[in-house]
Protein backbone atom coordinates (compact mmCIF):
# COMPACT_ATOMS: atom_id res chain seq x y z
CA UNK A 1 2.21 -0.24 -8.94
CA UNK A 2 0.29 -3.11 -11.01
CA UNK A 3 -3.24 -2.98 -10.50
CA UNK A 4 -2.74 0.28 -8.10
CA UNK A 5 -4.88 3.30 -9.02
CA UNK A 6 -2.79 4.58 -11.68
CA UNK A 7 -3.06 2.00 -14.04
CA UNK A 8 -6.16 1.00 -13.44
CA UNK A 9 -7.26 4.25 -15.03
CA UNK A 10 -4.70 3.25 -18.21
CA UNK A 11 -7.62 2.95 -20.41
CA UNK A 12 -9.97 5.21 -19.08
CA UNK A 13 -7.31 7.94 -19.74
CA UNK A 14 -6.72 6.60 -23.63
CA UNK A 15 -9.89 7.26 -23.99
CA UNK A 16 -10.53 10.54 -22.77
CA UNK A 17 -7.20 11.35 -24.56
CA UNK A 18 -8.75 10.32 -27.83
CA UNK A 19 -12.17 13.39 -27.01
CA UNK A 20 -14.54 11.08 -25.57
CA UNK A 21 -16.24 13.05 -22.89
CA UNK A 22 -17.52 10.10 -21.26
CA UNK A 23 -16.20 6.57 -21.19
CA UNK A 24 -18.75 3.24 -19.69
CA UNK A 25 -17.87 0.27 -17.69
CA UNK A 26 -20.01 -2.67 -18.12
CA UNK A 27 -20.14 -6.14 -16.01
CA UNK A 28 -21.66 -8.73 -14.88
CA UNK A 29 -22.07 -10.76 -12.07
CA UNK A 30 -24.11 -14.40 -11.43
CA UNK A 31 -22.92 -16.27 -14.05
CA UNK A 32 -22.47 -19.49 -12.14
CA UNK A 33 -25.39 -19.73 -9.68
CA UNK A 34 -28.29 -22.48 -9.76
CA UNK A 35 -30.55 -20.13 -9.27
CA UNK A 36 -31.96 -16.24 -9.82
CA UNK A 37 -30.93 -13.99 -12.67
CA UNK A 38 -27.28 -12.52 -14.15
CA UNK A 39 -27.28 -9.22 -13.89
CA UNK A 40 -24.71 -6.49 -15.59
CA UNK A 41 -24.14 -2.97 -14.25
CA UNK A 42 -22.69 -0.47 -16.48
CA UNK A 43 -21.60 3.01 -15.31
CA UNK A 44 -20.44 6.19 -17.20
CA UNK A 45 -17.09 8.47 -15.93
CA UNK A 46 -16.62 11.98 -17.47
CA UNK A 47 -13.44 13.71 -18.92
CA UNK A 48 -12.05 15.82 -16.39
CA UNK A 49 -13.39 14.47 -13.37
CA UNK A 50 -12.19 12.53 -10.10
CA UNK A 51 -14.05 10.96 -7.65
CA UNK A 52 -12.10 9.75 -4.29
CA UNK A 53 -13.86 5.95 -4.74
CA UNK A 54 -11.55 5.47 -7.79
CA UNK A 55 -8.72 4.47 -5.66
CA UNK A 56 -11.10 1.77 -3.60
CA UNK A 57 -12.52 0.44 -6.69
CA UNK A 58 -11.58 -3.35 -7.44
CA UNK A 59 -12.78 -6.69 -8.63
CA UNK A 60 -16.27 -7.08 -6.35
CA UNK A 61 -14.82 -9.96 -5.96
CA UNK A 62 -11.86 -8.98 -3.91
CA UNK A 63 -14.01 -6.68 -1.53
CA UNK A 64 -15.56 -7.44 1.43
CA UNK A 65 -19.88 -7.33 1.40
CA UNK A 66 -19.81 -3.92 3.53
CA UNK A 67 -17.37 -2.65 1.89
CA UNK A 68 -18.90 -3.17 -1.78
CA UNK A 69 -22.29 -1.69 -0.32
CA UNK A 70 -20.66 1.51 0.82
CA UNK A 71 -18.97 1.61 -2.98
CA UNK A 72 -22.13 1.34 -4.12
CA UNK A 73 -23.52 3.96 -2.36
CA UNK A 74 -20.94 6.54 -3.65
CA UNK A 75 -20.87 4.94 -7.45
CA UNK A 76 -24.14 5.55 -7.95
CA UNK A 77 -24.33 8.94 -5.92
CA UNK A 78 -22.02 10.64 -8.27
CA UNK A 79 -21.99 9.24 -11.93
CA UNK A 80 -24.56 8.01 -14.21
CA UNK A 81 -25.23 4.23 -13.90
CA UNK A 82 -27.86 1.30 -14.62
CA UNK A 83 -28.71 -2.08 -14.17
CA UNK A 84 -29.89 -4.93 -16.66
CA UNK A 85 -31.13 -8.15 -15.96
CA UNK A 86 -31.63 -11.27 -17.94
CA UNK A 87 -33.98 -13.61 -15.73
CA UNK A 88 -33.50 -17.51 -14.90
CA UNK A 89 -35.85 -17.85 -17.49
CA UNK A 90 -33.91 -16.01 -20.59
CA UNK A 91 -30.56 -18.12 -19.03
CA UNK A 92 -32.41 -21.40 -19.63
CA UNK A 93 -34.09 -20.18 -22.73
CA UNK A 94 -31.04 -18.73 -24.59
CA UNK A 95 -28.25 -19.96 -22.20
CA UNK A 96 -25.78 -18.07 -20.18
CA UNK A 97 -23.08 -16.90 -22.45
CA UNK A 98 -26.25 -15.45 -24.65
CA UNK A 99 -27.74 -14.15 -21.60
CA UNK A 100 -24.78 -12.64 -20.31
CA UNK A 101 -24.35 -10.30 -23.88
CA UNK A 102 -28.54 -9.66 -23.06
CA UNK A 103 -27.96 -7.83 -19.31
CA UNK A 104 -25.09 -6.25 -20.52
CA UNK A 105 -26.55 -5.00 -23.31
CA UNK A 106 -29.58 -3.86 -21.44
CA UNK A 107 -27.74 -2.01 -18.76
CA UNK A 108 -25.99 -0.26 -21.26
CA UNK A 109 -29.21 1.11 -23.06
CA UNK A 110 -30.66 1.93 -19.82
CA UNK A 111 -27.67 4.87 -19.30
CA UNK A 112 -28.45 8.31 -18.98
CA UNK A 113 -25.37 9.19 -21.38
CA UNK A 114 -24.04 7.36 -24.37
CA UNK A 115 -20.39 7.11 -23.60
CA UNK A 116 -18.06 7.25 -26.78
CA UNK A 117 -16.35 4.15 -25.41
CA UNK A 118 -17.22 1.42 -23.55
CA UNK A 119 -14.92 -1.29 -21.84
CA UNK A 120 -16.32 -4.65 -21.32
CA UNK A 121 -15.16 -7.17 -19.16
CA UNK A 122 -14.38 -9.91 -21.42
CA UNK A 123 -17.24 -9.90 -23.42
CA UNK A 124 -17.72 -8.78 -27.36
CA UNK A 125 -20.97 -6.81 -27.53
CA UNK A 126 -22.62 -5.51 -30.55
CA UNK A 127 -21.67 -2.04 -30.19
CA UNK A 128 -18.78 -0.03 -32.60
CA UNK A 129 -18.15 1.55 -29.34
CA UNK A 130 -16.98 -1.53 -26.82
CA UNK A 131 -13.35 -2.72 -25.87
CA UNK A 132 -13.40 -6.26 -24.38
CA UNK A 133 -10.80 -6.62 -21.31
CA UNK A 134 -9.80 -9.80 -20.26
CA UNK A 135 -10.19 -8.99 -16.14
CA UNK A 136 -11.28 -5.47 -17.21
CA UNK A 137 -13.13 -5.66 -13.11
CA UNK A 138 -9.44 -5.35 -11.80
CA UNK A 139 -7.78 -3.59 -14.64
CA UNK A 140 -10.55 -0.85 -15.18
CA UNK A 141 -11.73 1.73 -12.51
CA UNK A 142 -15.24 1.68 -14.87
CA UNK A 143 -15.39 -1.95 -14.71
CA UNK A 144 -14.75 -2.60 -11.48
CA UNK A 145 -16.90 0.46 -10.62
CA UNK A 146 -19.97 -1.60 -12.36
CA UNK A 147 -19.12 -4.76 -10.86
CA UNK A 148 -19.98 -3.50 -7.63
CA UNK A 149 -22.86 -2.47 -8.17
CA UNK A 150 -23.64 -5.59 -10.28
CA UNK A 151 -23.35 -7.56 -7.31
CA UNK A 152 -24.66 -4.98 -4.39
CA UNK A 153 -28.11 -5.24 -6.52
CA UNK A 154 -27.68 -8.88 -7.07
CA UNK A 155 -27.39 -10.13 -3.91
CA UNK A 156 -30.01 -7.84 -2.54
CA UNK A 157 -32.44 -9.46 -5.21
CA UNK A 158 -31.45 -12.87 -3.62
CA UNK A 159 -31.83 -12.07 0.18
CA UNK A 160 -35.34 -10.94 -1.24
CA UNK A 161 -35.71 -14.74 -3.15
CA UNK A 162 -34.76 -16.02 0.05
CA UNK A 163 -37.95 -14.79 1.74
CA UNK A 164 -39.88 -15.49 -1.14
CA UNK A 165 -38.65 -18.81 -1.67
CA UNK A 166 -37.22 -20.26 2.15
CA UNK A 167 -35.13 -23.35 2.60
CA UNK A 168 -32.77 -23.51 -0.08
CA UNK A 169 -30.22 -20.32 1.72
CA UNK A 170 -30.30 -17.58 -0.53
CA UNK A 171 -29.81 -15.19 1.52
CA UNK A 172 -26.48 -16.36 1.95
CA UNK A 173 -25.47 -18.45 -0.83
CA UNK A 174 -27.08 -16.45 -3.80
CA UNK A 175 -27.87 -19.11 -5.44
CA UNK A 176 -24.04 -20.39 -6.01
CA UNK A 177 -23.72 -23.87 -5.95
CA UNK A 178 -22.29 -24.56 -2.39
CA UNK A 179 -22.36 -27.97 -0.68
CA UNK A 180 -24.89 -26.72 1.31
CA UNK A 181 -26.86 -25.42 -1.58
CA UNK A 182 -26.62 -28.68 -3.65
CA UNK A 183 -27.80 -30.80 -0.24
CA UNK A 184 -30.80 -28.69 0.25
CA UNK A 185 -31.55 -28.71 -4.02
CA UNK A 186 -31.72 -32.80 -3.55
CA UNK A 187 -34.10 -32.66 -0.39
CA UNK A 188 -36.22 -30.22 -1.91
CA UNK A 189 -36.24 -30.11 -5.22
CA UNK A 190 -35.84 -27.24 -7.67
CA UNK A 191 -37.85 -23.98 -6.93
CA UNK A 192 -39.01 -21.66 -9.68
CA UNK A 193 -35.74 -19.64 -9.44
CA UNK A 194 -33.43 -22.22 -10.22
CA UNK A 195 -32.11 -22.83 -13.84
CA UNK A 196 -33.62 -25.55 -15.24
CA UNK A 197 -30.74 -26.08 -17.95
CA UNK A 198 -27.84 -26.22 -15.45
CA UNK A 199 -26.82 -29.48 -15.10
CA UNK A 200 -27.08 -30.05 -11.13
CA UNK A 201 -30.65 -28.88 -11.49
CA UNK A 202 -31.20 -30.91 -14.65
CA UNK A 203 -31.16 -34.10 -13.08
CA UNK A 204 -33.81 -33.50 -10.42
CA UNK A 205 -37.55 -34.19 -11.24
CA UNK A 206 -39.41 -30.52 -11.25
CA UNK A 207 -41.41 -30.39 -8.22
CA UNK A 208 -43.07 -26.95 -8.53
């Protein structure tokens, strides 16, 4: 079945066909928030090996918040994985396409295993090693497998923000530009979390 189990673990299989003992997933997640950080997962599966999560694993996207956090739980449980970040800072500094290759790049070094290949969702890296897949979180059991926890540890950094920084809703919004998000950015201004170089933020006098 398209997108089912099987062929979600197409490429995965090419590549362990090929003699690479371990092949990565890498993606990431809060690329079109007003505020906080992108961050990229990237995980590692070995040859010869099933877990039972590979037949829940999906686009983060897809999944429901407790059902991503118990993914989570059993990703990282059973094969290697990491996390990279690239701050609100390095967005505004380098911009977000640049600081999307950055987390990526640094979850990936952060690995306890180098895998021989590596599939990338989307995005052209500067490794020999990577394979770009256009929706590689819904065609790729690594992918997807990184994506959640890309966005378990995400949104956990946020609900934190929201404590640290109260009034704006982080702990539900993320930082995603939602009506309610953009009302409370004009009645209070931007906080030091928000990206300064996205455009609904731009246009507000600093205030912090």
């Amino acid at each position: 079945m398209p997108g089912g189990p099987i062929s979600r673990m197409k490429l995965e299989r090419e590549a362990w066909r090929a003699g690479a003992a371990w092949v990565g997933g890498v993606d990431e997640v809060g690329v079109g928030p007003l505020a906080g950080p992108v961050a990229a997962a990237a995980v590692a599966l070995p040859a010869g090996k099933t877990f039972r999560w590979y037949r829940a694993v999906n686009d983060s996207k897809v999944l429901s918040a407790a059902v991503r956090e118990e993914l989570s739980r059993e990703i990282r449980a059973s094969v290697p994985w990491a996390i990279g970040w690239a701050s609100h800072t390095e967005i505004d500094q380098v911009n977000i396409y640049q600081a999307r290759k950055l987390c990526m790049m640094r979850a990936l070094e952060h690995l306890s295993v180098a895998p021989e290949v590596v599939i990338s969702d989307a995005l052209p890296l500067p490794l020999a090693s990577v394979r770009p897949v256009i929706d590689g979180d819904a065609l790729s059991v690594a992918v997807g497998a990184a994506s959640i926890i890309a966005k378990v540890e995400r949104d956990a950094l946020m609900a934190r923000m929201c404590d640290r920084y109260p009034g704006y809703g982080f702990c539900h919004n993320k930082g995603y530009p939602t009506p309610e998000h953009k009302r409370l950015l004009v009645e209070l201004g931007p906080c030091p979390i928000h990206r300064r170089s996205f455009a609904p933020v731009a246009q507000f006098a600093l205030t912090w």
